[in-house]
Protein backbone atom coordinates (compact mmCIF):
# COMPACT_ATOMS: atom_id res chain seq x y z
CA UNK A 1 65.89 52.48 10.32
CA UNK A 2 66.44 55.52 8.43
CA UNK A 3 63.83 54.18 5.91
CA UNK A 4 61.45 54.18 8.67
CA UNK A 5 61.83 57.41 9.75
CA UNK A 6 61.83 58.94 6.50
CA UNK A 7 58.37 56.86 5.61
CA UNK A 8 56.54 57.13 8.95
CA UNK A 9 54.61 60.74 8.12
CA UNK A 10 53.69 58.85 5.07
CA UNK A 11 51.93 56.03 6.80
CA UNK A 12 50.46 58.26 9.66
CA UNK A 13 48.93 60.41 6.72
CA UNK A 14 47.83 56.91 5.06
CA UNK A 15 46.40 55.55 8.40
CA UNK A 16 44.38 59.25 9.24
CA UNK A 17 42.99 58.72 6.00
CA UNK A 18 41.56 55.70 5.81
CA UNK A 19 40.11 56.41 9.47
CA UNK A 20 38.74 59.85 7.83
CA UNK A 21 37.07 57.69 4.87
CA UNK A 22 36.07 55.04 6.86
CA UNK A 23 34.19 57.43 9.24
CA UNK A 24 32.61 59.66 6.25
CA UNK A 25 31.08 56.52 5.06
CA UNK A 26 29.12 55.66 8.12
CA UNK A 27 27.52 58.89 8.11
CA UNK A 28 24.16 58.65 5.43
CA UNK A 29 24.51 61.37 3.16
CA UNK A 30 21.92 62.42 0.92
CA UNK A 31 23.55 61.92 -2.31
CA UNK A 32 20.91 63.68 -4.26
CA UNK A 33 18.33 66.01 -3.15
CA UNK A 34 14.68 64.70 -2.37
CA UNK A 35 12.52 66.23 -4.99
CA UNK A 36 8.80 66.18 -4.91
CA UNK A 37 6.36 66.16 -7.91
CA UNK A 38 2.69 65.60 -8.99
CA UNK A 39 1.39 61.59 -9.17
CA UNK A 40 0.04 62.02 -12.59
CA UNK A 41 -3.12 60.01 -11.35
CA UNK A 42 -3.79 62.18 -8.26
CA UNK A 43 -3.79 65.20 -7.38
CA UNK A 44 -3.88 64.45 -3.49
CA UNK A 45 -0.69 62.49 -4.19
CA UNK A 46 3.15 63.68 -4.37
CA UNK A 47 6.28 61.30 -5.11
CA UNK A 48 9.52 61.83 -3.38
CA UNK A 49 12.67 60.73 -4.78
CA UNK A 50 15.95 60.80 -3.57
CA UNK A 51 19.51 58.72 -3.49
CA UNK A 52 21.63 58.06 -0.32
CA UNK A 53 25.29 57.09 -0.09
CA UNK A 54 24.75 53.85 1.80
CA UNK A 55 21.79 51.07 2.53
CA UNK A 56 19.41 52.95 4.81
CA UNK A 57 15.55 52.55 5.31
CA UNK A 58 13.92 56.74 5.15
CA UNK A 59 10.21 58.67 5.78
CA UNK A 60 9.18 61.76 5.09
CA UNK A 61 7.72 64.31 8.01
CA UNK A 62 5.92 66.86 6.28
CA UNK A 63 3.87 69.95 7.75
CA UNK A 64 1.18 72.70 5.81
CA UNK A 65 3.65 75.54 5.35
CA UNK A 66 2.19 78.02 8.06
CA UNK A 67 1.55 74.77 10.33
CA UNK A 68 4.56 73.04 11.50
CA UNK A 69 3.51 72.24 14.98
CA UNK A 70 1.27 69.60 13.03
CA UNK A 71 3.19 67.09 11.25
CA UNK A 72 2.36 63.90 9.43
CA UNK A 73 4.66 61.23 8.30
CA UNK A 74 5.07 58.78 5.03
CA UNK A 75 5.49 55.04 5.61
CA UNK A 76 8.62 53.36 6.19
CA UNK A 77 10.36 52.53 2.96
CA UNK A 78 12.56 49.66 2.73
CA UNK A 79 16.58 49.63 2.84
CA UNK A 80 18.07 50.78 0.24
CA UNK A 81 20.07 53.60 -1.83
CA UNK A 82 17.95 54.75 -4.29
CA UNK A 83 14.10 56.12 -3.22
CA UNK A 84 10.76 56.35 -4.44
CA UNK A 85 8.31 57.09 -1.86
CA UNK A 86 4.64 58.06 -2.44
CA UNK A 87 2.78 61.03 -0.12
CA UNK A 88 -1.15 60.54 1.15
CA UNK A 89 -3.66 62.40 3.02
CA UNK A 90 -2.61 65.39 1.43
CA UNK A 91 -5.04 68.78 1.13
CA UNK A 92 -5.49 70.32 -2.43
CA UNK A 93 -3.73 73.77 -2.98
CA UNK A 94 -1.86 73.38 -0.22
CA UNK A 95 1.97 74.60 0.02
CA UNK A 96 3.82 71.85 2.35
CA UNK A 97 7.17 71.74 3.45
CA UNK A 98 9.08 68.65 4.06
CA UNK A 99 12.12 66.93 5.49
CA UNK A 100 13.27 63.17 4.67
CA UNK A 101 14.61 61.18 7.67
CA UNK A 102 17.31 58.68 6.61
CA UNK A 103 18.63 56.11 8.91
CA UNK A 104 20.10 52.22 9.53
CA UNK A 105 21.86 50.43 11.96
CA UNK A 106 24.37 52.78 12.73
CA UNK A 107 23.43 56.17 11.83
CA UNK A 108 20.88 58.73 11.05
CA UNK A 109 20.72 61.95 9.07
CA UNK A 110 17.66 64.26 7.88
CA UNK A 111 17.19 66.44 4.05
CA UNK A 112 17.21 70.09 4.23
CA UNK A 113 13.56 71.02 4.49
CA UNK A 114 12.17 71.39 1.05
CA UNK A 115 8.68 72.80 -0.33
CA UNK A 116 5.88 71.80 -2.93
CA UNK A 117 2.85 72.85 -3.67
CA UNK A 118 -0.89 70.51 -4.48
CA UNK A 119 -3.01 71.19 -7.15
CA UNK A 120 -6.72 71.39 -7.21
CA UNK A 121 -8.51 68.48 -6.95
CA UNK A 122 -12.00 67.97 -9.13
CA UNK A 123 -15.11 69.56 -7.64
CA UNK A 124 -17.10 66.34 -8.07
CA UNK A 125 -15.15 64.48 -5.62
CA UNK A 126 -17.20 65.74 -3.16
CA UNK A 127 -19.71 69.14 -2.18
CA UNK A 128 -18.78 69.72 1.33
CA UNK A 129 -19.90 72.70 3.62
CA UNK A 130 -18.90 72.86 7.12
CA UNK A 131 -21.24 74.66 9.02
CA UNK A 132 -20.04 77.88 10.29
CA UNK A 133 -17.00 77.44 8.55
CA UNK A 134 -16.96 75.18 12.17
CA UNK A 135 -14.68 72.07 12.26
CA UNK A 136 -14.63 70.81 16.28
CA UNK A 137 -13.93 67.52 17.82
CA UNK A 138 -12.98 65.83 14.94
CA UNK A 139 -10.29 63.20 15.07
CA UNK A 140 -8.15 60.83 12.89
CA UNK A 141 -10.03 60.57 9.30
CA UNK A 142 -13.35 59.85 7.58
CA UNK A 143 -14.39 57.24 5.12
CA UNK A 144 -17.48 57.52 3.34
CA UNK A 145 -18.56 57.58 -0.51
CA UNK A 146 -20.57 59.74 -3.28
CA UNK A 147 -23.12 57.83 -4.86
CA UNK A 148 -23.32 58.81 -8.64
CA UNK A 149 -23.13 57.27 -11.56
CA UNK A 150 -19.23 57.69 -11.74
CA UNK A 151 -18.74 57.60 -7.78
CA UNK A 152 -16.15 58.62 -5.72
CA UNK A 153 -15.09 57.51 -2.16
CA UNK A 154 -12.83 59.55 0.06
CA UNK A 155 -11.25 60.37 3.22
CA UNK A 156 -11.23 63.62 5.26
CA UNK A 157 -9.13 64.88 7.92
CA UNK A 158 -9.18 66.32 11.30
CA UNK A 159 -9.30 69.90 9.65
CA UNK A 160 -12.60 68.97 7.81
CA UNK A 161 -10.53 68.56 4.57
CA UNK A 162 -10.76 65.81 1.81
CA UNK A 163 -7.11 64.56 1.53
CA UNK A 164 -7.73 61.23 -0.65
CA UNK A 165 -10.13 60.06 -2.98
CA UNK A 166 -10.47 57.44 -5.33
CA UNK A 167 -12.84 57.25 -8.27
CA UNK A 168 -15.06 54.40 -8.95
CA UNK A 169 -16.33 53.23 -12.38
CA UNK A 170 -19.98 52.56 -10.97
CA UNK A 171 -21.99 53.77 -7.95
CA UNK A 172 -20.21 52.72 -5.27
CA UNK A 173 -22.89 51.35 -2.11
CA UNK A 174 -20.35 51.76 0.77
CA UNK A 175 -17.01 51.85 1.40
CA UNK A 176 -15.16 49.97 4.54
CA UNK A 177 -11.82 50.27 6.41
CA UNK A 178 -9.88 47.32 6.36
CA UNK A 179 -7.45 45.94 9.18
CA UNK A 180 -4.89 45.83 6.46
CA UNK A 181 -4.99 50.22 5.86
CA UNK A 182 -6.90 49.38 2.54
CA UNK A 183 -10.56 50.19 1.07
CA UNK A 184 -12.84 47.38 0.52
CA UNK A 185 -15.68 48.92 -2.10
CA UNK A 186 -18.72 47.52 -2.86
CA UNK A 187 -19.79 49.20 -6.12
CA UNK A 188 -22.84 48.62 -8.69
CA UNK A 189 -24.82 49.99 -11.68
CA UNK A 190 -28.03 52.41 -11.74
CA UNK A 191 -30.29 49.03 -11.92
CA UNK A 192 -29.23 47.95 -8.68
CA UNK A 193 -31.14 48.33 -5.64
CA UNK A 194 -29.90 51.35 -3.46
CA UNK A 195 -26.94 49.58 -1.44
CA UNK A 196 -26.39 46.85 -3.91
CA UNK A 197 -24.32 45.87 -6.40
CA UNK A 198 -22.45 43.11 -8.10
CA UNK A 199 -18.59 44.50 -7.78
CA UNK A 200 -16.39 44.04 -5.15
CA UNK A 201 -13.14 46.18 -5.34
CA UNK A 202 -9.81 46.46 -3.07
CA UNK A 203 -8.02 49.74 -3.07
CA UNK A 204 -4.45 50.88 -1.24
CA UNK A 205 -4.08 54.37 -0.77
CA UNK A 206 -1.80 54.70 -4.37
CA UNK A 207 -4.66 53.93 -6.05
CA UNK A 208 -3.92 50.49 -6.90
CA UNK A 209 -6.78 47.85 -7.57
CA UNK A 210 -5.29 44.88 -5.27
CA UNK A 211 -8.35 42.86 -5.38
CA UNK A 212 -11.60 42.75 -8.60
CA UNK A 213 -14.54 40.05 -7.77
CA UNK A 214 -17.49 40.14 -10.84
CA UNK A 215 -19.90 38.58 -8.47
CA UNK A 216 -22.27 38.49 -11.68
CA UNK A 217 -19.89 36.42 -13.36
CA UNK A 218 -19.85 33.71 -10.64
CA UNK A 219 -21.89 29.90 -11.75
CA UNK A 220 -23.86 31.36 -9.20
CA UNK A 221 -24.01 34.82 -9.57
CA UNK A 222 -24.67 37.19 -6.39
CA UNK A 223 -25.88 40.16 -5.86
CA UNK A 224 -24.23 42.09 -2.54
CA UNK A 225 -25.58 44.41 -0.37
CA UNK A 226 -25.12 46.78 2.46
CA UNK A 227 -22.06 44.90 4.17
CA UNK A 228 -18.83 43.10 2.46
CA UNK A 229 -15.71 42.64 5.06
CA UNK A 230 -13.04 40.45 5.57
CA UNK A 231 -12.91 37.81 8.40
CA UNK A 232 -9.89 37.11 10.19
CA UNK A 233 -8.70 34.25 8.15
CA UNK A 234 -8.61 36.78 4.91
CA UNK A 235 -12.23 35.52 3.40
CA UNK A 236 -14.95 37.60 2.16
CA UNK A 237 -18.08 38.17 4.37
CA UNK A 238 -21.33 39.45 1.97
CA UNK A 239 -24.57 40.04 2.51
CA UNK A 240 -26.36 38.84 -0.59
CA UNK A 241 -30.11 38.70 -1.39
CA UNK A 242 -32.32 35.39 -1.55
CA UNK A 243 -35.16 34.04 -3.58
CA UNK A 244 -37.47 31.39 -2.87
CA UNK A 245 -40.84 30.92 -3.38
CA UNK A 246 -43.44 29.92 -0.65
CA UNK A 247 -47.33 29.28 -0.30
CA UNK A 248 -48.79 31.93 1.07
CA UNK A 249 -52.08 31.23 0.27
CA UNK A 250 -53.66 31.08 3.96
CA UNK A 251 -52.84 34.72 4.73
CA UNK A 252 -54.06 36.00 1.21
CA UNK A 253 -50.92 35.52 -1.06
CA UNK A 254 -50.14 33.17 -3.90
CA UNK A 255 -49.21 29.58 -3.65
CA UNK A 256 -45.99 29.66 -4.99
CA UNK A 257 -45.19 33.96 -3.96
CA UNK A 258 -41.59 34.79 -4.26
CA UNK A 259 -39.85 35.93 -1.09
CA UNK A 260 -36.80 38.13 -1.51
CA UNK A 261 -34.76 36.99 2.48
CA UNK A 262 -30.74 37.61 3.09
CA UNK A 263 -28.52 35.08 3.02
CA UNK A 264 -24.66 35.89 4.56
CA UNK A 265 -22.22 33.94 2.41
CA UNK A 266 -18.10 33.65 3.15
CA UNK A 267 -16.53 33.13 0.25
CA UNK A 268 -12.80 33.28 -0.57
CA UNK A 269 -11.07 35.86 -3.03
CA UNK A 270 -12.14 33.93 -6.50
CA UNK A 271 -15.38 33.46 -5.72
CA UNK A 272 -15.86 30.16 -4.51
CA UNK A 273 -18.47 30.30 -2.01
CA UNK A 274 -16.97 28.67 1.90
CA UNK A 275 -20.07 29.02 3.94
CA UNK A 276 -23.38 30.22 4.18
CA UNK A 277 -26.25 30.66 5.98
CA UNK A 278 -29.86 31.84 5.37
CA UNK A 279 -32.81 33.37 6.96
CA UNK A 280 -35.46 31.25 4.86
CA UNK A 281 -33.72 27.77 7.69
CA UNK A 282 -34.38 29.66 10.60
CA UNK A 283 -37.73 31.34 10.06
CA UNK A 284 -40.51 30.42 7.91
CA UNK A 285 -42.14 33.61 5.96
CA UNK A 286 -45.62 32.31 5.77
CA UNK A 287 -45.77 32.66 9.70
CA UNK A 288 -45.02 36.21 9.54
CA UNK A 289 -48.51 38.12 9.63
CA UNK A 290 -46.89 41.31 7.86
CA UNK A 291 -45.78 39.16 4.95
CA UNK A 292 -47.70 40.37 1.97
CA UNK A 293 -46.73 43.82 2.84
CA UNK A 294 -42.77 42.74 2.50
CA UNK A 295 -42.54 39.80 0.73
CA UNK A 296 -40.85 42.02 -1.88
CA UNK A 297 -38.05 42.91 0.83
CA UNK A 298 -38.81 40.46 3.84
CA UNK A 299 -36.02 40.92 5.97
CA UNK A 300 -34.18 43.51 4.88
CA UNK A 301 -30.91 42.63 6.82
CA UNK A 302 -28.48 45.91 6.70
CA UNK A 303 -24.94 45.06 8.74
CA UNK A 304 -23.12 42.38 9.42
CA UNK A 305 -20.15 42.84 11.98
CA UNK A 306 -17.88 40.04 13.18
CA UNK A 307 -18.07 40.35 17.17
CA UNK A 308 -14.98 39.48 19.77
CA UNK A 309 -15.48 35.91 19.66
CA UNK A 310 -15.24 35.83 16.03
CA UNK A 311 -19.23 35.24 15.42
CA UNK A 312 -21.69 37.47 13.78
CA UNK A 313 -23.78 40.20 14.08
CA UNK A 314 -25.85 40.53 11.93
CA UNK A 315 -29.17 43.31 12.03
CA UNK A 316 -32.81 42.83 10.13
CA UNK A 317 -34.27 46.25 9.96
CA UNK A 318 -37.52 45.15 9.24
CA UNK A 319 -37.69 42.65 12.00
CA UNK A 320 -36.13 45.72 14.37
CA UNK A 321 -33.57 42.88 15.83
CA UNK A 322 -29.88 41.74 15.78
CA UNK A 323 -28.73 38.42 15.76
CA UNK A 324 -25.40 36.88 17.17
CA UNK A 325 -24.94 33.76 14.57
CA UNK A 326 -22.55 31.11 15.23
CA UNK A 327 -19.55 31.22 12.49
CA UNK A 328 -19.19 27.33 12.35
CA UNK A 329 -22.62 25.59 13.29
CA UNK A 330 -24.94 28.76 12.02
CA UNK A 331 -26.92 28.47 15.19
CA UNK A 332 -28.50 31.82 16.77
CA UNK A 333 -27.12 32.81 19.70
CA UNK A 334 -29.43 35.42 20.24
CA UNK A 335 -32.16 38.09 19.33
CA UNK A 336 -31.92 41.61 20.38
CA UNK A 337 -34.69 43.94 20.14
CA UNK A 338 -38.52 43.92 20.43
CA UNK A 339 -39.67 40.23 20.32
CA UNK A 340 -36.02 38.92 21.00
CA UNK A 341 -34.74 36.98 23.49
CA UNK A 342 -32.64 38.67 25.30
CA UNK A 343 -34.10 40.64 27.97
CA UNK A 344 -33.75 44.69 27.91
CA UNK A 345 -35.65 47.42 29.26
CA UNK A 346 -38.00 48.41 25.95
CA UNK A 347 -36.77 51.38 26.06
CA UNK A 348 -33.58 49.71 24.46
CA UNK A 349 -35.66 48.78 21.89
CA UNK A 350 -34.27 50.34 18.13
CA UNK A 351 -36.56 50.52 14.82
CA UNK A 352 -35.52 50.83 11.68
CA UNK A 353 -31.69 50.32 13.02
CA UNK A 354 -28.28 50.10 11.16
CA UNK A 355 -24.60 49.67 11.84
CA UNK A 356 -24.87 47.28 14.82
CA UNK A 357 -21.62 46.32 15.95
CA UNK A 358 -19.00 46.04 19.24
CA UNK A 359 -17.26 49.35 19.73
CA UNK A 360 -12.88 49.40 21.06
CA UNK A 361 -14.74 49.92 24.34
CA UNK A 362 -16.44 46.49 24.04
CA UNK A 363 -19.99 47.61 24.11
CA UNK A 364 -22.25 46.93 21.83
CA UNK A 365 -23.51 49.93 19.70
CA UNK A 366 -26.73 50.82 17.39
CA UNK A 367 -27.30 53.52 15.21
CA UNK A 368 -31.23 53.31 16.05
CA UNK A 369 -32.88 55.17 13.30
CA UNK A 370 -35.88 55.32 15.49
CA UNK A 371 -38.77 55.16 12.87
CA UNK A 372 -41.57 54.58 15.81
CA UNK A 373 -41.30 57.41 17.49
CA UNK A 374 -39.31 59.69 14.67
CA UNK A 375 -35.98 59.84 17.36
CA UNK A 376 -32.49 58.78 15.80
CA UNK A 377 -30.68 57.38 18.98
CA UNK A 378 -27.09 55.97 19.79
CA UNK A 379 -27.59 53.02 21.97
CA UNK A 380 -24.89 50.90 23.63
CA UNK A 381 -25.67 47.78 25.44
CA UNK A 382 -23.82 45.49 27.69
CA UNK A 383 -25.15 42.09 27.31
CA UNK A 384 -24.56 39.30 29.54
CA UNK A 385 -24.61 36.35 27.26
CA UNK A 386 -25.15 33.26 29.76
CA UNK A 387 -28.12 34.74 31.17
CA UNK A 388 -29.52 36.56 28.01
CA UNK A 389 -29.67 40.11 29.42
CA UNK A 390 -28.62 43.38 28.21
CA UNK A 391 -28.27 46.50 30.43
CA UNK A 392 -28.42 49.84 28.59
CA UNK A 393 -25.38 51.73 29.12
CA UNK A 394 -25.92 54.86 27.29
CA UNK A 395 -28.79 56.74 25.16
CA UNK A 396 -27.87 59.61 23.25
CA UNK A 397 -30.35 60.95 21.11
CA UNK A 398 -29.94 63.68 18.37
CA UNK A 399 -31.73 67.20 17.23
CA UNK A 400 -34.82 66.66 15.21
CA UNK A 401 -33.18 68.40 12.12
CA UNK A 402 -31.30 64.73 12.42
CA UNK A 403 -33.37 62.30 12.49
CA UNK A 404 -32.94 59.68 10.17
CA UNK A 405 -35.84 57.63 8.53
CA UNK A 406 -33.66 55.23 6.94
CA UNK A 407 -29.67 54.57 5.91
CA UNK A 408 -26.93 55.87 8.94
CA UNK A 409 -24.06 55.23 10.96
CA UNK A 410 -22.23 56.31 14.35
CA UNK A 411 -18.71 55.05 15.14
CA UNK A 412 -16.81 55.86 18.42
CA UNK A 413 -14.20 57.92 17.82
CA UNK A 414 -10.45 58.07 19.65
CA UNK A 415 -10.73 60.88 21.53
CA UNK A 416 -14.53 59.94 22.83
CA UNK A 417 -16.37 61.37 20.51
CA UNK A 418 -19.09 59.68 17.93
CA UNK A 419 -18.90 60.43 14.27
CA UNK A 420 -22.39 60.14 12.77
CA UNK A 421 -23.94 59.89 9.29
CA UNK A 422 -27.19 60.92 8.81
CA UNK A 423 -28.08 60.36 5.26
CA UNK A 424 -31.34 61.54 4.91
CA UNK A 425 -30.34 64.83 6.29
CA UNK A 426 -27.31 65.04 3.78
CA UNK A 427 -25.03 65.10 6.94
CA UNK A 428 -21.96 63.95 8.73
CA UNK A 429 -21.65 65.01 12.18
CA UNK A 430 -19.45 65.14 15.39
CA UNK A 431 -20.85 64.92 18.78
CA UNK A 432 -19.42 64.50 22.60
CA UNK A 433 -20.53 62.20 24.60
CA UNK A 434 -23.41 64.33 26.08
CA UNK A 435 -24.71 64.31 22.50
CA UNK A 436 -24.05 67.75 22.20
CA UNK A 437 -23.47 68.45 17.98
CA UNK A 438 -19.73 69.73 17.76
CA UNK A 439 -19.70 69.70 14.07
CA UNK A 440 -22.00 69.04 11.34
CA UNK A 441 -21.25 68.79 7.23
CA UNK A 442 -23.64 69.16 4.79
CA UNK A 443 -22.97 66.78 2.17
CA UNK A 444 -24.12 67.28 -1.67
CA UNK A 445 -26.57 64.52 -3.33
CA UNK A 446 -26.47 61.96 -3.72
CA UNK A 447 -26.22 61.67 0.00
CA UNK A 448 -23.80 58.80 1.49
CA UNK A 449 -24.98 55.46 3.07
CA UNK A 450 -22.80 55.56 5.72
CA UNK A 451 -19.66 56.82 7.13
CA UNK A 452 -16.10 54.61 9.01
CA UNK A 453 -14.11 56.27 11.52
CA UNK A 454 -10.54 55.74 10.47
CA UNK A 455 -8.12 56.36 13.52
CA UNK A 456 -4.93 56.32 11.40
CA UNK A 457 -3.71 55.16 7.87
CA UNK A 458 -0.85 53.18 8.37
CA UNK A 459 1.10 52.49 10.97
CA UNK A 460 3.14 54.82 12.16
CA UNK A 461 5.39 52.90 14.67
CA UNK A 462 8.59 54.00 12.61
CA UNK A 463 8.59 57.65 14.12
CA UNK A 464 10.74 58.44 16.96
């Protein structure tokens, strides 16, 4: 008994300290401080390293120094104790501070803000003027691409600033968003036609080449153009050019002419081609009483977008229509546009268009270069499918300093807005949905071929 009493401070001592160690460990503590520095490859890329003292999953919320009220936020990076986490979208000479966010199961616990500092990024990633020194209504980011000999494609931010780019060893064409928060890239050599080329290229936002198709290398070698995408089940979607020869003696030609048509193949990640479908089954060139004057270009097909149902879109600028294709059977739905067969006031009518596709509002959209009358429109559509109509929802048509001969784009943006490219005017612009210009960059030469909307890029469901 006397033992007992002499012992018990002793075990109430032992007993408060394993409760005091017990709950120390359930708290995350930052067992090293985050430190940022330069990705060697990158200049619009930091690396943030740090150890905890326990399994926990961490971001990063960082801020422009003088701007904390607008924050942005890493990715998620998994559980563990020891941390290597990579910074996008950043802006070139830019002092940022930071602040990790550490957390698991039971417990949560943020850095000390820290600072650090960009460098400056090359000058040929991109010649950029805002007009005005004017940035309005922009929203989310910008995809679009330089077309030299080395190219570049990049990003730009709300502010109007470029905050990724990624060099490309050839020209690249055009540049597209994937579902996946990756950059499909079509890219090609001087030879190559204006939007075509014979390398398709996946990048993620480190930089890292996930995907490399030689298409010239294939037992059938291809040469893409204007549109590569992936399709829901993770295939490639290409627009490639076709050859074939036809007798076009009766209107004037050669028996045996060569017709260049566009063919839309799926084919999966090595090559192998899945499906295809051509223009030569469905019309016959020696019908068409304009051939001699494009047999060297016949149908010039410029987009291909996969619509709700999973079929495709698919626009011929020189026909001035867009065709719904089935996906399975390769039947045609139907033709919009002058001489289709789906019924629309003419003034719905588009020449010379690009970019046709179904916007998040589930309209149907055209970036109608307007070649006839020398007026580059935005046209939606609604289009009633079993009885073959369309009803015009909305015309917006741009200045005259805009218009748009060939090339182009307009995406909806987020907040309402359209983004546009106008390549032939060396411009990206911003306008409401009165048309009214809210912002306008001039681009340097060579001009881009078109521009994405990107609303985000990456998820972001991790931040509280």
């Amino acid at each position: 008994m006397l033992t007992f009493i002499k012992h018990t401070p002793f075990l109430a001592w032992l007993v408060l300290g394993y409760w005091l160690s017990s709950c120390q460990s359930e708290t995350i503590q930052f067992t090293t401080d985050p430190v940022a520095l330069p990705d060697s490859t990158n200049e619009l890329r930091m690396k943030v390293s740090f150890d905890l003292n326990q399994e926990a999953e961490a971001y990063v919320a960082f801020w422009v120094k003088d701007k904390p009220d607008q924050k942005y936020y890493s990715p998620l990076s998994p559980v563990g104790r020891s941390h290597y986490m990579s910074l996008v979208g950043l802006k070139g000479i830019t002092t940022y501070e930071y602040q990790v966010i550490a957390r698991n199961e039971k417990t949560e616990n943020s850095s000390d803000i820290q600072t650090f500092t960009t460098e400056k990024f090359p000058i040929n990633v991109l010649h950029l003027r805002w007009d005005e020194e004017k940035v309005a209504g922009l929203d989310g980011y910008i995809l679009s691409q330089r077309r030299m000999v080395n190219g570049i494609i990049y990003l730009i931010d709300q502010d109007g600033d470029v905050v990724w780019y990624q060099s490309v060893p050839k020209q690249p064409k055009l540049s597209h968003w994937t579902d996946k928060d990756r950059v499909l890239v079509l890219y090609g050599a001087a030879k190559h036609r204006n939007s075509s080329g014979d390398q398709i290229v996946e990048y993620d936002l480190l930089g890292n080449e996930l995907f490399h198709l030689d298409l010239s290398k294939l037992n059938e070698p291809l040469e893409a153009h204007h549109e590569v995408r992936y399709n829901e089940e993770g295939n490639l979607l290409a627009l490639v050019y076709e050859f074939q020869k036809h007798d076009l003696s009766k209107v004037g030609g050669s028996p045996d002419q060569q017709v260049m048509g566009d063919k839309i193949v799926k084919m999966d990640t090595t090559g192998q081609v899945l499906w295809s479908w051509s223009i030569f089954d469905y019309l016959n060139p020696a019908l068409d009483s304009t051939i001699l004057k494009t047999a060297e270009d016949w149908s010039h097909a410029n987009s291909l977008s996969i619509d709700q149902d999973g079929n495709y879109l698919i626009s011929f600028r020189n026909f001035n229509q867009v065709w719904k294709i089935d996906a399975q059977s390769g039947d045609v739905f139907w033709k919009l546009g002058e001489g289709g067969n789906i019924a629309v006031d003419s003034s719905g009518y588009f020449y010379g268009q690009h970019a046709f596709h179904i916007n998040p509002e589930g309209s149907y959209q055209v970036f109608d270069n307007g070649r006839k009358e020398r007026q580059t429109r935005i046209v939606t559509y609604q289009i009633e499918e079993s009885n073959k109509t369309a009803d015009i929802k909305k015309i917006i048509e741009l200045p005259e300093d805009l218009y748009c001969d060939k090339m182009g784009s307009a995406y909806l943006m987020n907040n309402d807005n359209l983004l546009i490219c106008a390549p032939r005017t060396n411009s990206l612009v911003v306008v409401n949905p009165a048309g009214e210009v809210l912002s306008r960059a001039r681009v340097g030469i060579p001009d881009p071929y078109r521009a994405e909307y990107v609303p985000q890029l990456y998820d972001l469901s991790h931040v509280r």
